[in-house]
Protein backbone atom coordinates (compact mmCIF):
# COMPACT_ATOMS: atom_id res chain seq x y z
CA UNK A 1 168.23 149.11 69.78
CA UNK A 2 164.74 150.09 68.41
CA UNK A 3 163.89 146.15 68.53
CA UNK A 4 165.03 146.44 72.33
CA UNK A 5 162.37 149.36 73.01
CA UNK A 6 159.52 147.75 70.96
CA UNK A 7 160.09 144.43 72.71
CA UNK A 8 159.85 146.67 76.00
CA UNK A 9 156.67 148.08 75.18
CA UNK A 10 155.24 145.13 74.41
CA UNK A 11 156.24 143.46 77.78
CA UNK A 12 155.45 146.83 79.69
CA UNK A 13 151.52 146.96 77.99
CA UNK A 14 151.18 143.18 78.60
CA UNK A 15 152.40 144.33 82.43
CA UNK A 16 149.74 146.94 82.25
CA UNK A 17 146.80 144.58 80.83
CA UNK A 18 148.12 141.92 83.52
CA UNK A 19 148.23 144.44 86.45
CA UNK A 20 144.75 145.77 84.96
CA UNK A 21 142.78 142.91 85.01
CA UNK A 22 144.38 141.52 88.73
CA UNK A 23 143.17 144.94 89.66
CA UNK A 24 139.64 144.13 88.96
CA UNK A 25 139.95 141.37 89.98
CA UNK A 26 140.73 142.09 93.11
CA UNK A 27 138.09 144.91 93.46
CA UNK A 28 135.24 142.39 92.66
CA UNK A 29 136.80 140.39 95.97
CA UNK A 30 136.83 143.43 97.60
CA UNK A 31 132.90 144.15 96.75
CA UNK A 32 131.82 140.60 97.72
CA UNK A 33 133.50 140.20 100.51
CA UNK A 34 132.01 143.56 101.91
CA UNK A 35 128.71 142.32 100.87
CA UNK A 36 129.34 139.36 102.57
CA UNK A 37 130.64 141.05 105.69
CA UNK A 38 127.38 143.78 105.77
CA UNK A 39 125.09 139.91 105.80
CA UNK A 40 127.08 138.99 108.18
CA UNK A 41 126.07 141.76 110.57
CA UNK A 42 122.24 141.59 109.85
CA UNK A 43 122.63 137.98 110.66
CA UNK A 44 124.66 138.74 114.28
CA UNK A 45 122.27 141.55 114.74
CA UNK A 46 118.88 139.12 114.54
CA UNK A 47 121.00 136.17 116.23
CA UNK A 48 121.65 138.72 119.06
CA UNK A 49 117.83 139.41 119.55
CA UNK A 50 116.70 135.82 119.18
CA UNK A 51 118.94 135.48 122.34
CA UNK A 52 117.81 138.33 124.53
CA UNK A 53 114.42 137.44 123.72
CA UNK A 54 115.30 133.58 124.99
CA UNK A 55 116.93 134.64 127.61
CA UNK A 56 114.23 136.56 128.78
CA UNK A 57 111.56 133.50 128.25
CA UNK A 58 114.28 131.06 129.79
CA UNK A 59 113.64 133.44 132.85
CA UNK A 60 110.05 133.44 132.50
CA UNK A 61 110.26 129.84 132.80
CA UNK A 62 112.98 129.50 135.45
CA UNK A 63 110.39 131.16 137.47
CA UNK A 64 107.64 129.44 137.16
CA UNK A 65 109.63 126.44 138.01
CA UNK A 66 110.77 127.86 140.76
CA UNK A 67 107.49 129.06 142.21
CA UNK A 68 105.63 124.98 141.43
CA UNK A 69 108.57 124.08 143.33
CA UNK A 70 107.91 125.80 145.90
CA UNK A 71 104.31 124.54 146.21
CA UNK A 72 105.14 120.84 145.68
CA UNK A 73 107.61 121.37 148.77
CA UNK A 74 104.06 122.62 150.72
CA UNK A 75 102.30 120.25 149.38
CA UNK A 76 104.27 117.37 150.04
CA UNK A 77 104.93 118.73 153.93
CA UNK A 78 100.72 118.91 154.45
CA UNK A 79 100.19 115.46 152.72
CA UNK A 80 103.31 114.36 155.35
CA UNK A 81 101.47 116.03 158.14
CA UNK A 82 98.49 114.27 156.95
CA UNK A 83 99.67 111.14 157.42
CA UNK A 84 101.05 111.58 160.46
CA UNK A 85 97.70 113.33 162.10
CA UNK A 86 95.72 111.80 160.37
CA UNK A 87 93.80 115.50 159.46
CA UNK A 88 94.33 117.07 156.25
CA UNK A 89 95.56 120.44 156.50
CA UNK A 90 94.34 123.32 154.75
CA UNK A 91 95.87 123.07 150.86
CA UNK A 92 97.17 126.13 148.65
CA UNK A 93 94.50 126.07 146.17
CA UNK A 94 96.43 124.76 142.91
CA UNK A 95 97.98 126.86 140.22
CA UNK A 96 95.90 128.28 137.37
């Protein structure tokens, strides 16, 4: 009987060691993986700006096309009426 009980507490302390050491184990993953997850934010957070801020100059520039589109349509209508008169009309002075 007393082997039975020694043999017990052996098995039960290895347990404990085992369960120990899985237990840090498992806290270290714990640790990194919350590191991992807090660089994951910063990097989200500056990705996030980059794209407002390209948004905003992909407006800037939608505009701008826009508005030399706008002037190549006058443009090309006074260089038609041009032809067809034979008088140049007065031209949009070009853009700066």
């Amino acid at each position: 009987m007393f082997r039975a009980i020694v043999v017990f507490l052996i098995l039960a302390a290895i347990a404990g060691v085992g369960m120990w050491w899985w237990n840090g184990q498992q806290q270290a993953m714990r640790e990194r993986q919350d590191h991992q997850i807090g660089d994951l934010q910063t990097q989200l957070a500056k990705l996030r700006a980059d794209n407002d801020r390209l948004k905003s100059e992909l407006n800037k520039v939608e505009e701008e096309e826009n508005r030399l589109a706008t002037e190549n349509r006058e443009l090309t209508k006074a260089l038609e009426q041009a032809k067809v008169t034979g008088k140049v009309a007065t031209l949009p002075y070009p853009p700066k």
